[in-house]
Protein backbone atom coordinates (compact mmCIF):
# COMPACT_ATOMS: atom_id res chain seq x y z
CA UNK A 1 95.83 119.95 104.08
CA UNK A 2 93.56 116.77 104.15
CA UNK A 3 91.14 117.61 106.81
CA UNK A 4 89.75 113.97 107.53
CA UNK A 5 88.90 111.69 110.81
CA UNK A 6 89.82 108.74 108.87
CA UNK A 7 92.87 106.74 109.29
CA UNK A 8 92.47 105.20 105.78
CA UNK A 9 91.54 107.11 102.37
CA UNK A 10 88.22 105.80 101.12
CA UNK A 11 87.94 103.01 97.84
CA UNK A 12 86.96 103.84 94.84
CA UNK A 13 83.53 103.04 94.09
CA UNK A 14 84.92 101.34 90.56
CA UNK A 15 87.99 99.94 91.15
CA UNK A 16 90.25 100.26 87.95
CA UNK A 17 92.64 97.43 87.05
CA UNK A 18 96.24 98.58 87.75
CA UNK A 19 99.64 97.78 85.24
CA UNK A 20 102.81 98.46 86.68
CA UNK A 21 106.04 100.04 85.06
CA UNK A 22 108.55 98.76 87.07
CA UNK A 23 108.59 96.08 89.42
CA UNK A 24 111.40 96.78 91.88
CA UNK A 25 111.45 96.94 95.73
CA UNK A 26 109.18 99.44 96.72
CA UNK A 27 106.22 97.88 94.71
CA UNK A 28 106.80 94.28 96.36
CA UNK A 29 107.05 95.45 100.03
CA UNK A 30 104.62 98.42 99.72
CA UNK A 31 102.84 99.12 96.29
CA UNK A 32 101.17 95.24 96.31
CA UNK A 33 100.90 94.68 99.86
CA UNK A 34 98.56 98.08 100.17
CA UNK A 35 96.49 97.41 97.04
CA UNK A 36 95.66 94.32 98.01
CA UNK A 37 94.89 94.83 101.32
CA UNK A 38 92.07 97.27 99.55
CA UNK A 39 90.66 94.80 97.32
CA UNK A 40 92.57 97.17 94.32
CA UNK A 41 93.79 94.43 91.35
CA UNK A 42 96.92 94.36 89.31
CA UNK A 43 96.05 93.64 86.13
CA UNK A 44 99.57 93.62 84.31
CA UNK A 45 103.53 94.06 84.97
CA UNK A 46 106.69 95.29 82.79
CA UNK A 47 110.24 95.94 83.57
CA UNK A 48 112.96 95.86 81.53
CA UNK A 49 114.71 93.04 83.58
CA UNK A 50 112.15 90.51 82.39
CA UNK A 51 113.15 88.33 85.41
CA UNK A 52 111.94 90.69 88.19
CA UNK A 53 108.60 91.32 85.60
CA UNK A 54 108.37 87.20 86.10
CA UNK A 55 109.22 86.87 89.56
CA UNK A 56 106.40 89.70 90.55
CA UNK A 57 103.87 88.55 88.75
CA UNK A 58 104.27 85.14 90.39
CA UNK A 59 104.35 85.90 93.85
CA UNK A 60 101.50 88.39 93.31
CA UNK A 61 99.19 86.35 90.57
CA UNK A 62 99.45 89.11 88.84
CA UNK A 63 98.10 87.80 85.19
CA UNK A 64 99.62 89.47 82.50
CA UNK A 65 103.19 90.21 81.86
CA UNK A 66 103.96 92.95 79.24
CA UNK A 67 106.35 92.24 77.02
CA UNK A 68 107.51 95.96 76.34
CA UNK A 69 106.15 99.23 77.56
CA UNK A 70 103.93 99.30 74.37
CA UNK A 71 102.62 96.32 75.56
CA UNK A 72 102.12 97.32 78.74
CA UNK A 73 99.80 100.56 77.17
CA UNK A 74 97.84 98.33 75.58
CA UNK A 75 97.09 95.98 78.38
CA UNK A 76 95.88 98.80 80.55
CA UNK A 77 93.96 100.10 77.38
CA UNK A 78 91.88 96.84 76.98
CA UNK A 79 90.77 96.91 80.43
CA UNK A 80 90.95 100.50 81.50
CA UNK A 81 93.24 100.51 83.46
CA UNK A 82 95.60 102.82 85.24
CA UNK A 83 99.11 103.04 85.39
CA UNK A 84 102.00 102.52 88.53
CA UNK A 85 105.39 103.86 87.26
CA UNK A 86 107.56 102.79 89.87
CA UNK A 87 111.21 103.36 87.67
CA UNK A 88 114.14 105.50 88.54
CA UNK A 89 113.74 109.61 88.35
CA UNK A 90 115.84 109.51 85.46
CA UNK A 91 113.19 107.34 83.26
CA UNK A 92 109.86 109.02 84.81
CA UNK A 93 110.06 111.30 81.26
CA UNK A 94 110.87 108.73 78.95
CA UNK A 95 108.34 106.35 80.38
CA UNK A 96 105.43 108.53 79.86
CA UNK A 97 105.97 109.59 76.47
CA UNK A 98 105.09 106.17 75.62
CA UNK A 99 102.11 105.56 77.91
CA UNK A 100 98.53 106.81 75.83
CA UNK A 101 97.19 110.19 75.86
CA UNK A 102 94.42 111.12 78.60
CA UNK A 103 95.78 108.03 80.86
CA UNK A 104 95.28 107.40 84.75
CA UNK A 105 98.63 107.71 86.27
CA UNK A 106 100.35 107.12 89.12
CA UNK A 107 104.21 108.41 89.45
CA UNK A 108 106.94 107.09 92.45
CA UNK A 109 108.63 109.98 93.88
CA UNK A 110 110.91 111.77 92.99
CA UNK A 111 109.47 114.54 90.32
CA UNK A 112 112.62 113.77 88.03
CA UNK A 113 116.38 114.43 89.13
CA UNK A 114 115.97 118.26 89.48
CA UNK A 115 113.99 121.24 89.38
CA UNK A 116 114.33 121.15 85.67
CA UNK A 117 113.55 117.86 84.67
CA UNK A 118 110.11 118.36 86.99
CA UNK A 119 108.93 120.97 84.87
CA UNK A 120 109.55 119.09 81.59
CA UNK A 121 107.23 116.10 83.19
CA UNK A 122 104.77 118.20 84.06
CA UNK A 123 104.75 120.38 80.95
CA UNK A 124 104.45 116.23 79.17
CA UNK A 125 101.63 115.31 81.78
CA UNK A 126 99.60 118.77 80.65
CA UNK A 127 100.35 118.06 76.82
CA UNK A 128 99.39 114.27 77.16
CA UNK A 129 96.36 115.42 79.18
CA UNK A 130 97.29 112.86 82.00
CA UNK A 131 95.80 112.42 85.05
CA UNK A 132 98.80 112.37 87.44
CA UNK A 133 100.00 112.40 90.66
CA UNK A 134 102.96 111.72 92.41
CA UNK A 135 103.62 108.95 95.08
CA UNK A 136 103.90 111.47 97.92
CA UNK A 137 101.96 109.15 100.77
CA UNK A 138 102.87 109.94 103.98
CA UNK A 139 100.51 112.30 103.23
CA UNK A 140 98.41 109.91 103.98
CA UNK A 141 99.98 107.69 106.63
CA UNK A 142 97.30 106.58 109.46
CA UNK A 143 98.82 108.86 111.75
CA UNK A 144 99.09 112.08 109.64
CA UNK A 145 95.80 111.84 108.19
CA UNK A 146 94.77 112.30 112.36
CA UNK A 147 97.77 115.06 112.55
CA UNK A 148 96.07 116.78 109.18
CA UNK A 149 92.87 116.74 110.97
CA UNK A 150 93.93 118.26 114.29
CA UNK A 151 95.60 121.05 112.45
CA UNK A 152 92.72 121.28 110.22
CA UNK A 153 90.63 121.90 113.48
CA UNK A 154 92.81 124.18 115.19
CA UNK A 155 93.23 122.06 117.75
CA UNK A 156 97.05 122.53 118.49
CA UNK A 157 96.33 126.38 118.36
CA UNK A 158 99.13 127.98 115.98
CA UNK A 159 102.08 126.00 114.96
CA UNK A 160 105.14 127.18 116.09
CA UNK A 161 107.90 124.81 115.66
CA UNK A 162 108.07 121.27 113.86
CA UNK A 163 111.16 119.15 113.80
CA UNK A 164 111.62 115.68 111.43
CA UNK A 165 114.42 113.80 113.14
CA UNK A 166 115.71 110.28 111.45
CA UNK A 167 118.92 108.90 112.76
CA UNK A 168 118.98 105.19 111.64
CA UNK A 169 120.82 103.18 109.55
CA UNK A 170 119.51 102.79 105.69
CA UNK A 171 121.11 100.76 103.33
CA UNK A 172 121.33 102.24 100.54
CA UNK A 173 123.04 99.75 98.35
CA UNK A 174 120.02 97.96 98.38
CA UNK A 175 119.07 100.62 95.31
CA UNK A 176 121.80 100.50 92.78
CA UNK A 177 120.63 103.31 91.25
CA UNK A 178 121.14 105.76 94.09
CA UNK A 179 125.27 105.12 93.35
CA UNK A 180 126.80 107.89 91.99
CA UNK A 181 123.89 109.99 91.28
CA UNK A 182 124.95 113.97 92.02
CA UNK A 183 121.33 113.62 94.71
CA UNK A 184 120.49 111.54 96.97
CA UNK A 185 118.90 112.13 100.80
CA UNK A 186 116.70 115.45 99.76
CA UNK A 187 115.60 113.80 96.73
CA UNK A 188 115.11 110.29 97.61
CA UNK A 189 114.33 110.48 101.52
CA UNK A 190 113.80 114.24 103.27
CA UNK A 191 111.51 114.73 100.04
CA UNK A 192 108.74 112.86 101.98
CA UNK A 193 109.08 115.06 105.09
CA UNK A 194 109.36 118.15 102.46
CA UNK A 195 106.16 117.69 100.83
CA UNK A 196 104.12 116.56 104.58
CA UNK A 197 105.29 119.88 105.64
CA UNK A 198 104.02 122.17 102.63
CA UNK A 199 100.44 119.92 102.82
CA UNK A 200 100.48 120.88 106.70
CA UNK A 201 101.39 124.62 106.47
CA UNK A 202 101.72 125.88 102.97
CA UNK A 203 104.38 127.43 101.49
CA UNK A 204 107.82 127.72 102.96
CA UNK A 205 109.23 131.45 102.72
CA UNK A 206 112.77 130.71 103.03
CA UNK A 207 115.15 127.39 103.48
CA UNK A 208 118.54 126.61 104.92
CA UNK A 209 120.08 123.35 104.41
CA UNK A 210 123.57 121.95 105.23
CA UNK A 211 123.95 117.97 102.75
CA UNK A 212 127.31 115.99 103.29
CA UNK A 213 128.39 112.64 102.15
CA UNK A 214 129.03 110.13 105.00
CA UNK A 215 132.61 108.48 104.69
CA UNK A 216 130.78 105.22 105.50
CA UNK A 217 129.39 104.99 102.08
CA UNK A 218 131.26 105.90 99.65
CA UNK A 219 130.47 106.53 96.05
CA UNK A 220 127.02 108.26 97.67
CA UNK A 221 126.18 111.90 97.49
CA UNK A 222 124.52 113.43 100.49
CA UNK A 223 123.43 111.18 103.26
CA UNK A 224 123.83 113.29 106.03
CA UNK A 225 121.09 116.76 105.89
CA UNK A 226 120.31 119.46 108.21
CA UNK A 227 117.58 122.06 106.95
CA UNK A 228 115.34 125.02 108.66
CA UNK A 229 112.44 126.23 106.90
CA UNK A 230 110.60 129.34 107.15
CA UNK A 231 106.83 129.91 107.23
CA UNK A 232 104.41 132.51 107.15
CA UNK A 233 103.69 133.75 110.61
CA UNK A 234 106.94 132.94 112.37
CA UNK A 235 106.75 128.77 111.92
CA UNK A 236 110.09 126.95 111.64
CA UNK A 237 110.51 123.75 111.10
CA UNK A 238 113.51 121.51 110.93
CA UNK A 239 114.82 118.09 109.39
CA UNK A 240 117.85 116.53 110.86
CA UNK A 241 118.24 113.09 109.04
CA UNK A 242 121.70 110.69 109.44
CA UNK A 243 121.40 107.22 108.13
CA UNK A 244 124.69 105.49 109.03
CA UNK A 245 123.72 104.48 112.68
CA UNK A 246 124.89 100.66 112.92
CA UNK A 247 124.82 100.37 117.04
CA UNK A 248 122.25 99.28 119.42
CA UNK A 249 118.86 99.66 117.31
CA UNK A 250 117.71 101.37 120.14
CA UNK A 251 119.27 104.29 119.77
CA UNK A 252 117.50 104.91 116.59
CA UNK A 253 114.65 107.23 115.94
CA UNK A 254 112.20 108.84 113.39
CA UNK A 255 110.02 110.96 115.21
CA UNK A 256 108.01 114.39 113.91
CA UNK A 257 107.14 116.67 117.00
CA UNK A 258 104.19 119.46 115.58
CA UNK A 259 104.47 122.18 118.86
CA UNK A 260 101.23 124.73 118.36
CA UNK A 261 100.23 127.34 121.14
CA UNK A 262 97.52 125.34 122.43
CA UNK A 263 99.19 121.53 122.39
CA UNK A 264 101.75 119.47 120.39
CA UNK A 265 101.81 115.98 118.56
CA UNK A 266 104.31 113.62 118.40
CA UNK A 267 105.09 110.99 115.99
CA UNK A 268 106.84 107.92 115.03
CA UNK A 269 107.78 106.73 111.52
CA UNK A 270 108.29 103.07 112.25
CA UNK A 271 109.50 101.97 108.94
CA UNK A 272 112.88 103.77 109.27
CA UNK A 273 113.83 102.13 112.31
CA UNK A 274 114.09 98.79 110.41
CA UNK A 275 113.72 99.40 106.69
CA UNK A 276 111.62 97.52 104.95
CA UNK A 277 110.48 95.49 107.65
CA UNK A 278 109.85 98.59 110.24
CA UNK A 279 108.30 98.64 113.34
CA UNK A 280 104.86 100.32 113.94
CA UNK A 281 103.76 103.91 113.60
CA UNK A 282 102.88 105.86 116.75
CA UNK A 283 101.07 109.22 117.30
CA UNK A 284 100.81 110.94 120.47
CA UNK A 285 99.23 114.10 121.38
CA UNK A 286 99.76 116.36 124.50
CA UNK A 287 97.90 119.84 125.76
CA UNK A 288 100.25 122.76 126.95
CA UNK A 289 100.98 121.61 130.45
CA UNK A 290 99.35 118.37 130.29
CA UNK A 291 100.74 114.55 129.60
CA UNK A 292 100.97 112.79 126.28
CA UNK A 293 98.08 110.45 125.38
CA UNK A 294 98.45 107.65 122.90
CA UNK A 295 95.87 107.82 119.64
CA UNK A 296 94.94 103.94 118.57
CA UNK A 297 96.26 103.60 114.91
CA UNK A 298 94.74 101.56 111.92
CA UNK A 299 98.49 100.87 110.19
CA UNK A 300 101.37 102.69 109.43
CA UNK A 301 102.95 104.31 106.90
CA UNK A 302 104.25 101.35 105.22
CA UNK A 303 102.98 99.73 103.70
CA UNK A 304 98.70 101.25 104.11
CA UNK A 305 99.64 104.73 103.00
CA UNK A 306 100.54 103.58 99.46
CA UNK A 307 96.80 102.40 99.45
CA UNK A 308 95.94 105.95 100.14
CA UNK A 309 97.53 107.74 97.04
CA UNK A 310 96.25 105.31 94.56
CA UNK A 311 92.61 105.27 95.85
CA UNK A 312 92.63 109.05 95.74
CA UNK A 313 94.09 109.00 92.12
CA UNK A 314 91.03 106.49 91.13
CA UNK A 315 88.65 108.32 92.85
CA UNK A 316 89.41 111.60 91.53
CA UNK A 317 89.61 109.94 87.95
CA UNK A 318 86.50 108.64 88.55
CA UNK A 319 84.74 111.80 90.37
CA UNK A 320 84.33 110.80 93.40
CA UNK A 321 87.30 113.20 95.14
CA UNK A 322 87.48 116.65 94.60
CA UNK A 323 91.74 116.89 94.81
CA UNK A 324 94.28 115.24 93.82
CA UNK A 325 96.35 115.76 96.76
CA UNK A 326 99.46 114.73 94.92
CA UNK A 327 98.69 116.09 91.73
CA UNK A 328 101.69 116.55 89.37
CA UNK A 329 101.53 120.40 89.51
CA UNK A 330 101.47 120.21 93.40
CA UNK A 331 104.51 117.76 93.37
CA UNK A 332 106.66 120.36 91.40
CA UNK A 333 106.25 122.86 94.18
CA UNK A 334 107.77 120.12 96.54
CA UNK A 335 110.79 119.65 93.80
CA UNK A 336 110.66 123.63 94.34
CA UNK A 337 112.08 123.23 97.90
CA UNK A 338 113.76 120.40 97.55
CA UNK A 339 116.08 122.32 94.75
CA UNK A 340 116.06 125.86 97.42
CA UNK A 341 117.49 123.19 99.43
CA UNK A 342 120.60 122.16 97.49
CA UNK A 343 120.83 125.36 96.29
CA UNK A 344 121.23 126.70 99.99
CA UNK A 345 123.33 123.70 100.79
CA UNK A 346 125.53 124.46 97.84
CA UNK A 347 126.18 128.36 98.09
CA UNK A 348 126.09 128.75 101.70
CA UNK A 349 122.90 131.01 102.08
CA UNK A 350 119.20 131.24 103.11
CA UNK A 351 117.65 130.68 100.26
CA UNK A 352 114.08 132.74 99.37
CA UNK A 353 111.32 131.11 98.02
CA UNK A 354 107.93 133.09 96.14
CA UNK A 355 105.41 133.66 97.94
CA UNK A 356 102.78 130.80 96.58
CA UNK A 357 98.81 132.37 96.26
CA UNK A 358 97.95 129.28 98.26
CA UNK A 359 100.16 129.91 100.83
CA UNK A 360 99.08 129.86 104.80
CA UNK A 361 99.45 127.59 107.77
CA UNK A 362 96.80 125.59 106.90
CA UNK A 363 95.40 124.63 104.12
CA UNK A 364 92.21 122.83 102.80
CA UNK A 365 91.10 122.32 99.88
């Protein structure tokens, strides 16, 4: 858990330049907005559709375009740079068994295509002697860096039940990727709320989950996910996610409700109400018996949170952090769920996960 009263993660004292491996969607609209915003500088670009490389680097300035991956190595090399790998899960492996040993390196969710695949990344990052984390940053959205730090303090008493609800409408053809791939909503989208549980209250103990396709897009695996996971102590905590709602925006939602012994806190997720525009994040909090009070927010989760991983990469590369929060080795015990989770969804059954040495309800590093 981070325990912090800031809404934003800290700079690095020596910013590094940044290249970027990929330079789809998600690193216009989030990845280059946040950076920037933090005074963090993109030094270099590749993709392998040299046209999106081109168009990126002119509507950012950003000066050098690579002109293979190679390239892109040594451009971060001359400059010391770090790396954004922003590609599909089935490249993350490929792509850094070409990127130079001992390098800085940031990797966009998922951890691979499956439980397996994580471990073979991970077993590369240790071999390669990386320094790398995983783009897991609603960890550090503005709100859930305050909901870390209530929990952190105690002061919602003892968690009792959480529930992630999302009912919106996502397109998903927007990522041509995501047709036709066996995964899709746990490993591209519940993922997020996955891994904000574990850094909130450890370890889940045991997970149900129910995935479906959704007859209103077809060629796509699951889109449609119900799952209940079991902590230590008698927690629960459950996602309910449907993305084909195409009526009155109002009805949509994205909310996280934390219910402890002592008070509760309630959340919005803004950018799933109107993706990739969004609306703005909201956090409320409420004592047993008393009314919910507004907290005043610096941002939401898109795009400031993507600032958040990245500065906490360079400043752990550089010293000045203690934890990686998103560290490779902690990502593979979110790709640890997120497989219990198919698994369950697959066979029918609770699934039972190990008991982790770091498990708990809260934890801080």
């Amino acid at each position: 858990m981070i325990d912090t009263a800031r809404q934003t993660w800290p700079r690095p004292k020596r910013p590094r330049p940044i290249v970027f491996i990929g330079a789809g969607g998600i690193v216009r609209a989030a990845h280059l907005p946040a950076y920037r915003a933090q005074g963090l500088v993109a030094h270099g670009v590749f993709d392998v559709r040299p046209a999106a490389a081109r168009a990126l680097a002119r509507d950012f300035a950003i000066p050098r375009i690579a002109k293979s991956l190679a390239h892109a190595a040594q451009l971060a090399l001359e400059v010391e740079g770090v790396f954004d790998v922003a590609v599909p899960a089935d490249q993350v492996l490929s792509v850094l068994g070409e990127l130079p040993d001992r390098a800085v390196v940031l990797i966009q969710k998922p951890l691979g295509r499956d439980l397996a695949e994580a471990r073979k990344i991970v077993a590369l990052c240790r071999k390669k002697r990386l320094t790398a984390a995983v783009n897991f940053q609603l960890r550090f959205a503005p709100n859930m860096l305050v909901l870390q730090h209530q929990l952190a303090r105690g002061r919602l008493g003892r968690p009792v039940d959480v529930e992630v609800h999302t009912r919106t409408h996502t397109p998903w053809s927007q990522w041509t990727f995501l047709r036709g791939i066996p995964r899709l909503e746990i490993l591209y989208h519940s993922i997020h709320s996955i891994d904000l549980l574990r850094a909130c209250f450890g370890e889940p103990r045991t997970v149900f989950a129910d995935a479906r396709p959704d007859p209103l897009f077809p060629g796509y695996a699951d889109t449609r996910v119900a799952a209940v996971l079991g902590f230590q102590g008698g927690l629960r905590a459950t996602i309910h996610t449907a993305h084909s709602h195409e009526f009155d925006p109002e009805g949509r939602s994205s909310t996280l409700l934390v219910e402890g012994t002592r008070a509760a806190a309630r959340a919005t997720l803004g950018v799933n109400l109107d993706y990739p525009r969004g609306r703005p994040d909201s956090l409320e909090l409420c004592a047993r018996r008393g009314r919910w009070k507004k907290v005043p927010l610096e941002g939401s989760w898109f795009p400031e949170a993507f600032a958040g991983t990245m500065c906490n990469l360079q400043r752990f590369a550089e010293g000045s952090d203690p934890l990686l929060h998103t560290e490779v080795g902690d990502a593979l015990k979110t790709m640890t769920v997120v497989e219990a989770c198919y698994r369950a969804a697959e066979r029918g059954t609770t699934q039972a996960l190990a008991p982790s040495p770091s498990d708990g309800n809260a934890r801080n590093p």
